[in-house]
C-alpha atoms as a PDB file:
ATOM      1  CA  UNK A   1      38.249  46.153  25.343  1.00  0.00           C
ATOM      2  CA  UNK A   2      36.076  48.993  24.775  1.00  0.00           C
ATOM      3  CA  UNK A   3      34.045  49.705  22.498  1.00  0.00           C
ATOM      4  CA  UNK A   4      33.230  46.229  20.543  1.00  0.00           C
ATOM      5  CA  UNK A   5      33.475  46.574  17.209  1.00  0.00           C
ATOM      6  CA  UNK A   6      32.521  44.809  14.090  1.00  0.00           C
ATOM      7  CA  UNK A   7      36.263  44.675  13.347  1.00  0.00           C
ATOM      8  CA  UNK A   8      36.069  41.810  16.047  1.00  0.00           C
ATOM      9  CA  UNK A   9      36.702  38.067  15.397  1.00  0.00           C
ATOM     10  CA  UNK A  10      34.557  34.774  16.492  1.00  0.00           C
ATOM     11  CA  UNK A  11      35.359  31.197  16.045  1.00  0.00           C
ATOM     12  CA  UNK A  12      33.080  27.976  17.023  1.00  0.00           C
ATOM     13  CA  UNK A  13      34.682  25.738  18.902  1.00  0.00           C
ATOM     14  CA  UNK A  14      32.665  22.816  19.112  1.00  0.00           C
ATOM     15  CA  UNK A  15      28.834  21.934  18.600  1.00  0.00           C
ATOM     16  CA  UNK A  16      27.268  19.828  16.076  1.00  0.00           C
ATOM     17  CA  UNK A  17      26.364  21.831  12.763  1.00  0.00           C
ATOM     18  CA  UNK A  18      23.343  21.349  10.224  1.00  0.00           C
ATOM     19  CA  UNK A  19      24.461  21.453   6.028  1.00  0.00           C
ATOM     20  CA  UNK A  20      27.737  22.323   6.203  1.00  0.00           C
ATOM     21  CA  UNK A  21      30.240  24.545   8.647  1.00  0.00           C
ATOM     22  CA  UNK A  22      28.715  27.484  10.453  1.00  0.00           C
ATOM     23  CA  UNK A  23      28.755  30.735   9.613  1.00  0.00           C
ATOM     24  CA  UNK A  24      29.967  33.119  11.999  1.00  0.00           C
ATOM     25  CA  UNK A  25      28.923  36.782  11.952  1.00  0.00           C
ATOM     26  CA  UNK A  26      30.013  39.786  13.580  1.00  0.00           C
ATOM     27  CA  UNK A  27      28.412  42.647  13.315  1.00  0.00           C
ATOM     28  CA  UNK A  28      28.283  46.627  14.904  1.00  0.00           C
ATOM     29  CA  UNK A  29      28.503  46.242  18.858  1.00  0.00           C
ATOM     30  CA  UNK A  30      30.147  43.076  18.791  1.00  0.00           C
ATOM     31  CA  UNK A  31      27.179  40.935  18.044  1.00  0.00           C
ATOM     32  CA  UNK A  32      27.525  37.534  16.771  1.00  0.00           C
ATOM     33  CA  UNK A  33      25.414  35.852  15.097  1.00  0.00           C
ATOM     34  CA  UNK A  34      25.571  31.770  13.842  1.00  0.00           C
ATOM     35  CA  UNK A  35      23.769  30.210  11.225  1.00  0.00           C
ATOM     36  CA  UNK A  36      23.553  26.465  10.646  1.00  0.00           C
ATOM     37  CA  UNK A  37      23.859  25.390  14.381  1.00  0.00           C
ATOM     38  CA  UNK A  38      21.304  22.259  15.452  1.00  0.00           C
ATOM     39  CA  UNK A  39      18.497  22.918  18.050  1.00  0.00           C
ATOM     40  CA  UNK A  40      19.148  21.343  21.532  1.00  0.00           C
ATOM     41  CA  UNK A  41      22.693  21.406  21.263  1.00  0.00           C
ATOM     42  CA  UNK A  42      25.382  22.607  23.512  1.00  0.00           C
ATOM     43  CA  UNK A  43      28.146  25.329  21.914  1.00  0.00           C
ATOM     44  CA  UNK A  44      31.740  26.686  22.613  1.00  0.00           C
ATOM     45  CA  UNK A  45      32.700  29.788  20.754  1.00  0.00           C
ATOM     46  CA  UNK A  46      35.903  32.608  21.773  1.00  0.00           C
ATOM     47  CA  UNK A  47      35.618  36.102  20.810  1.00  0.00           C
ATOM     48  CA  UNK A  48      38.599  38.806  20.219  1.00  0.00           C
ATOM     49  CA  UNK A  49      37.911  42.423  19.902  1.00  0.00           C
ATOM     50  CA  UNK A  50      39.708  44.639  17.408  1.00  0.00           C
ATOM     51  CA  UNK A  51      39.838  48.331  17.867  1.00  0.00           C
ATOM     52  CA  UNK A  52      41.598  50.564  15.062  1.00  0.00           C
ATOM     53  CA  UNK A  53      44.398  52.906  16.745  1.00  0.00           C
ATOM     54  CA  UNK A  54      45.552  55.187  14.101  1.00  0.00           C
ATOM     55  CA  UNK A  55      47.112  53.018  11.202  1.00  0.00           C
ATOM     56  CA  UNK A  56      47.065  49.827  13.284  1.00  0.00           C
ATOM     57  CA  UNK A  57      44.395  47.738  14.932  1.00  0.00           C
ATOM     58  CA  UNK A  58      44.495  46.517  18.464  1.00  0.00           C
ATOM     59  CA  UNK A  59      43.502  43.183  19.130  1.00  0.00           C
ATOM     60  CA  UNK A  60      41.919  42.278  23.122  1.00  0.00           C
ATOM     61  CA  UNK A  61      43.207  38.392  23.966  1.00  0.00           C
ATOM     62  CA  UNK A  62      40.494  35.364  23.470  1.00  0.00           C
ATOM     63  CA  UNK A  63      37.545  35.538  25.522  1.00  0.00           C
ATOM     64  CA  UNK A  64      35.388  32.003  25.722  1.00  0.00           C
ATOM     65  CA  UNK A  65      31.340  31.460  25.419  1.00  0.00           C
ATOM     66  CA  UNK A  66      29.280  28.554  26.019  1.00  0.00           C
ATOM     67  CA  UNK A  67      25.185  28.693  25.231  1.00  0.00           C
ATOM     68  CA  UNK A  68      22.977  25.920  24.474  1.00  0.00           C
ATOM     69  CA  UNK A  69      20.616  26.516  21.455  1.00  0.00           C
ATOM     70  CA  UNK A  70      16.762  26.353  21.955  1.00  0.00           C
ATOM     71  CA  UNK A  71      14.686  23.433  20.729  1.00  0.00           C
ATOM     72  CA  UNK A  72      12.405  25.397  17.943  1.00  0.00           C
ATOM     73  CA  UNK A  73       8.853  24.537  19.793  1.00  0.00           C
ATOM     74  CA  UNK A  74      10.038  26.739  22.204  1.00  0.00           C
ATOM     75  CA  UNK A  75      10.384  29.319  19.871  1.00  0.00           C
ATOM     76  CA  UNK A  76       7.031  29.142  18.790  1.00  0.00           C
ATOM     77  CA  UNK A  77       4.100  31.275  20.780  1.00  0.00           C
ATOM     78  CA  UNK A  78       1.821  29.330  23.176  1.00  0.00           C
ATOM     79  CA  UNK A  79      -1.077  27.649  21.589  1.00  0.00           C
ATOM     80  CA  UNK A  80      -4.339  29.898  22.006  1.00  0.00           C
ATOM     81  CA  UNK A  81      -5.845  28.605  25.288  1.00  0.00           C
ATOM     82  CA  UNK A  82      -9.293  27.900  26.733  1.00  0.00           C
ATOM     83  CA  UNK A  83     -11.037  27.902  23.214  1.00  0.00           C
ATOM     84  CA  UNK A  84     -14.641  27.708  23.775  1.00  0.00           C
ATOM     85  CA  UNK A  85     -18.534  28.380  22.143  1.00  0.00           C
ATOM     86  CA  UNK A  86     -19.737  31.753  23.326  1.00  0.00           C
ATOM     87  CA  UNK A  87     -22.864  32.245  21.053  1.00  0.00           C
ATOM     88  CA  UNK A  88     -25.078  30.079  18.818  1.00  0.00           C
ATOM     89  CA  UNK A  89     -27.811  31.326  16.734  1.00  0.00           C
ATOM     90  CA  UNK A  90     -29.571  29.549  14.278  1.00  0.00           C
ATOM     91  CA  UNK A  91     -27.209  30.088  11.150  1.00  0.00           C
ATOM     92  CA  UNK A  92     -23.859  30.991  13.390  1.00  0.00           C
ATOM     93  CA  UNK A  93     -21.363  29.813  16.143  1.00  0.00           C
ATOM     94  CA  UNK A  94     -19.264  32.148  17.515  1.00  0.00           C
ATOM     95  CA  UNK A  95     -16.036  31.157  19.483  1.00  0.00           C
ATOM     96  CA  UNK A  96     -13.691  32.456  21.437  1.00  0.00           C
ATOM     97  CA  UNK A  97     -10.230  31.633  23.465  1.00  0.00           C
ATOM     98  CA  UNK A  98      -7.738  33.645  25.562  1.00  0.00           C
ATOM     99  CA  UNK A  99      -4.934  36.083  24.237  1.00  0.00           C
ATOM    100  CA  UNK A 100      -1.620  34.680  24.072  1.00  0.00           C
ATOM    101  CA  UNK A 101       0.927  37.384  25.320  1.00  0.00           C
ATOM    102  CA  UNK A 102       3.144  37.221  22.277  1.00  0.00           C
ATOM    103  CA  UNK A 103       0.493  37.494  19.717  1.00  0.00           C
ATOM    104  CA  UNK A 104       0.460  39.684  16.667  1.00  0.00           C
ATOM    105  CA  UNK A 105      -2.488  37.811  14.953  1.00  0.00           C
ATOM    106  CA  UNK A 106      -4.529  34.880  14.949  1.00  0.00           C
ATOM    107  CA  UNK A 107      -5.488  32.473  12.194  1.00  0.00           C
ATOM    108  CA  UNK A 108      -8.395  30.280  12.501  1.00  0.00           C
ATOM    109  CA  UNK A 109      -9.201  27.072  10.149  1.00  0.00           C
ATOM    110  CA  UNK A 110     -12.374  24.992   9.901  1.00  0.00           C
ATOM    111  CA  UNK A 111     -12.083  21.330   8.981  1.00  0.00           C
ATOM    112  CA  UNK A 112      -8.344  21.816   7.789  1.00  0.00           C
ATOM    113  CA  UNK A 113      -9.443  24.216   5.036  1.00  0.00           C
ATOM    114  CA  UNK A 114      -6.809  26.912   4.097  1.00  0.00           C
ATOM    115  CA  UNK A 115      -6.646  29.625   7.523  1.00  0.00           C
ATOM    116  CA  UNK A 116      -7.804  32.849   7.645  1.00  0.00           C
ATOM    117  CA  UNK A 117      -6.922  36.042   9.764  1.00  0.00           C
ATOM    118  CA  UNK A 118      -9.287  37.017  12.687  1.00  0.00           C
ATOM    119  CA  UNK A 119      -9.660  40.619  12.966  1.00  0.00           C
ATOM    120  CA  UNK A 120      -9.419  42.077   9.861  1.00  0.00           C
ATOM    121  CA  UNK A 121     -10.590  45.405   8.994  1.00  0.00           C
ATOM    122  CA  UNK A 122     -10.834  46.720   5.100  1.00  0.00           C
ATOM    123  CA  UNK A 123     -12.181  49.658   4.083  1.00  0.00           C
ATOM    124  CA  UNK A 124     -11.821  53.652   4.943  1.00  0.00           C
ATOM    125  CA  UNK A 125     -14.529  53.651   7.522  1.00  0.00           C
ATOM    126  CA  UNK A 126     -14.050  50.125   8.884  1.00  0.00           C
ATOM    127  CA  UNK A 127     -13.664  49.162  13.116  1.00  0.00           C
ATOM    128  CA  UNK A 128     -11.597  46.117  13.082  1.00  0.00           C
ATOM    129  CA  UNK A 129     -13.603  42.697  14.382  1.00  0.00           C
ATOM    130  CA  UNK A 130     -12.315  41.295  18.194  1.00  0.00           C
ATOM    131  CA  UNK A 131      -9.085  39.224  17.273  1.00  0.00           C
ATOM    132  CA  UNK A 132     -10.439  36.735  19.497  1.00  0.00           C
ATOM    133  CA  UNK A 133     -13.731  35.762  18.392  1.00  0.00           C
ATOM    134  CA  UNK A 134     -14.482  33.756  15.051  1.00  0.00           C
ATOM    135  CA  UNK A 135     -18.273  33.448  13.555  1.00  0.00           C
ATOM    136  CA  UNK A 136     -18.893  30.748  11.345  1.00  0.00           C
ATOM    137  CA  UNK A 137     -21.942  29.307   9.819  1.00  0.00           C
ATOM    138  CA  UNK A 138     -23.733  26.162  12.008  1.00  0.00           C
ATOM    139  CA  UNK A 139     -23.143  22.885  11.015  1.00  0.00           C
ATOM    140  CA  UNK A 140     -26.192  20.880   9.427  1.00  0.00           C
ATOM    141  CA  UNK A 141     -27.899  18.536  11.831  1.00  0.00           C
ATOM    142  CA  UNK A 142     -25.746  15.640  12.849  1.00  0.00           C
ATOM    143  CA  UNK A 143     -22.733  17.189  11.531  1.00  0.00           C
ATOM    144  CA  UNK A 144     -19.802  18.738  13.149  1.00  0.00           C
ATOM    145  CA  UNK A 145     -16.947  20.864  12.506  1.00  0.00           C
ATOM    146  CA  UNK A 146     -13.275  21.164  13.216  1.00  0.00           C
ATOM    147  CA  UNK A 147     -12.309  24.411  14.716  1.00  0.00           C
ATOM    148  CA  UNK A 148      -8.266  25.414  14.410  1.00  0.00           C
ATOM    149  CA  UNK A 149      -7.104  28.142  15.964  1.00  0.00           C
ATOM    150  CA  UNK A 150      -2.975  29.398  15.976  1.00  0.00           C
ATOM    151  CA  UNK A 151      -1.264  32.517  17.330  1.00  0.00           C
ATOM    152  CA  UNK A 152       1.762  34.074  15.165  1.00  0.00           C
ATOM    153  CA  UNK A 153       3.891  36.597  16.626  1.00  0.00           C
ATOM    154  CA  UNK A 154       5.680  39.563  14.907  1.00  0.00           C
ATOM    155  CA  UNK A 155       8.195  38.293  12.733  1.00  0.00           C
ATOM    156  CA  UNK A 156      11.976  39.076  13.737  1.00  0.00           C
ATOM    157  CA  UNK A 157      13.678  41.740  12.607  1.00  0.00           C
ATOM    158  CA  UNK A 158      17.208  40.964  11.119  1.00  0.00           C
ATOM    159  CA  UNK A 159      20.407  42.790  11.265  1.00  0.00           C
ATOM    160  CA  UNK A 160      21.033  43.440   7.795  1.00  0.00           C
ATOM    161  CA  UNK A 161      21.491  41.505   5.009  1.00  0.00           C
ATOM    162  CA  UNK A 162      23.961  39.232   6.168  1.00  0.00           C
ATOM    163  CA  UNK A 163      21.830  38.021   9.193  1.00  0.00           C
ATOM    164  CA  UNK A 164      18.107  36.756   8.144  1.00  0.00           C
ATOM    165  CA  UNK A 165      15.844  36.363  11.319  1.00  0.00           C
ATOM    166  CA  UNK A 166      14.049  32.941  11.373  1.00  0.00           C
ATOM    167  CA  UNK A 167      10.661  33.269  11.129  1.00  0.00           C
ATOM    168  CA  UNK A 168       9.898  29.339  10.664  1.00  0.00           C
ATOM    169  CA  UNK A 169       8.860  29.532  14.207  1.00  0.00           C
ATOM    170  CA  UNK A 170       6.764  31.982  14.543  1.00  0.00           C
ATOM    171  CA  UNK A 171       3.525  30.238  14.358  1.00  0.00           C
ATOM    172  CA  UNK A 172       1.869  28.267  17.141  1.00  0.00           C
ATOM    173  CA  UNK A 173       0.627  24.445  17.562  1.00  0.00           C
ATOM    174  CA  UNK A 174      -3.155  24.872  16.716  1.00  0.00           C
ATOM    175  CA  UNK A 175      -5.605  24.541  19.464  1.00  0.00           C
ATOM    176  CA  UNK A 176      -8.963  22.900  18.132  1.00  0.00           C
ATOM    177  CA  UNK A 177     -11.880  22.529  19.503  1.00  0.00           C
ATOM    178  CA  UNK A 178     -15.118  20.406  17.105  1.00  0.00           C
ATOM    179  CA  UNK A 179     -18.252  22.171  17.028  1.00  0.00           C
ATOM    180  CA  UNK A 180     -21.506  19.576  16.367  1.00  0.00           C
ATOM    181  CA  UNK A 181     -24.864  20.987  16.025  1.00  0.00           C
END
């Protein structure tokens, strides 16, 4: 039945759920939407359209769904990859590691310390730093240092205020690399 509505119904089958029943959403176009579903899992849902017709509404017959939901590592971005020294002075190290397709921004942390965003520009007049590179000050003689590096993408846009994205995910595993003198 053309066009799908948000007038449309959904039910859930069967699938394991996570704090209580789902909740099923339908919104404009037909989307659906679940919340409270547990990664990994395998899901049966039906669908009806409903189309108003004048004073009445005109329901299509059941249609059935089956998906399997994602386990949420795979949600995340790849770690950064091939992380790697690419200058030493006397007072710095610089490093470096490959884009990651999905990547919005980078956060690097030294020894665990609270992260901080590569590539940020402030000021009127300012040409943003490579997103790729970090500079930090050398570590003392017979020292070394823990270099963290993650990848967050964009977070999700919902569809209203009934459907938050999840943005738990967005983050990568850190790639590290330790820096000695």
């Amino acid at each position: 039945m053309s066009p799908a509505t948000q007038l449309g119904e959904a039910e859930l089958l069967s699938g394991p759920t996570i704090g209580g029943p789902a909740i099923v959403l339908v919104g404009d176009g037909g989307r659906v939407s679940f919340l409270r579903l547990a990664e990994n899992s395998d899901y049966v849902f039906r669908y009806r359209n409903a189309v108003p017709n004048g004073s009445t509404t005109v329901t299509s017959a059941w249609v059935q769904f089956s998906f399997r939901t994602p386990s949420f590592d795979s949600l995340r971005p790849s770690a950064p990859q091939n992380v790697r020294v690419v200058e030493r002075t006397a007072t710095t190290v610089t490093v470096r590691w490959d884009a990651v397709p999905t990547a919005a921004r980078y956060d690097v942390s030294l020894n665990g310390a609270a992260p901080v965003q590569t590539g940020v520009c402030s000021g009127a007049f300012c040409t943003p730093p490579d997103p790729l590179t970090f500079t930090f000050p050398r570590p003392t003689p017979g020292s070394s240092v823990l270099f963290s590096v993650t990848a967050s993408r964009a977070p999700g846009f919902g569809c209203g205020p009934y459907c938050p994205p999840d943005n738990r995910f967005i983050t990568s595993l850190p790639a590290t690399l330790v820096v000695t003198n």
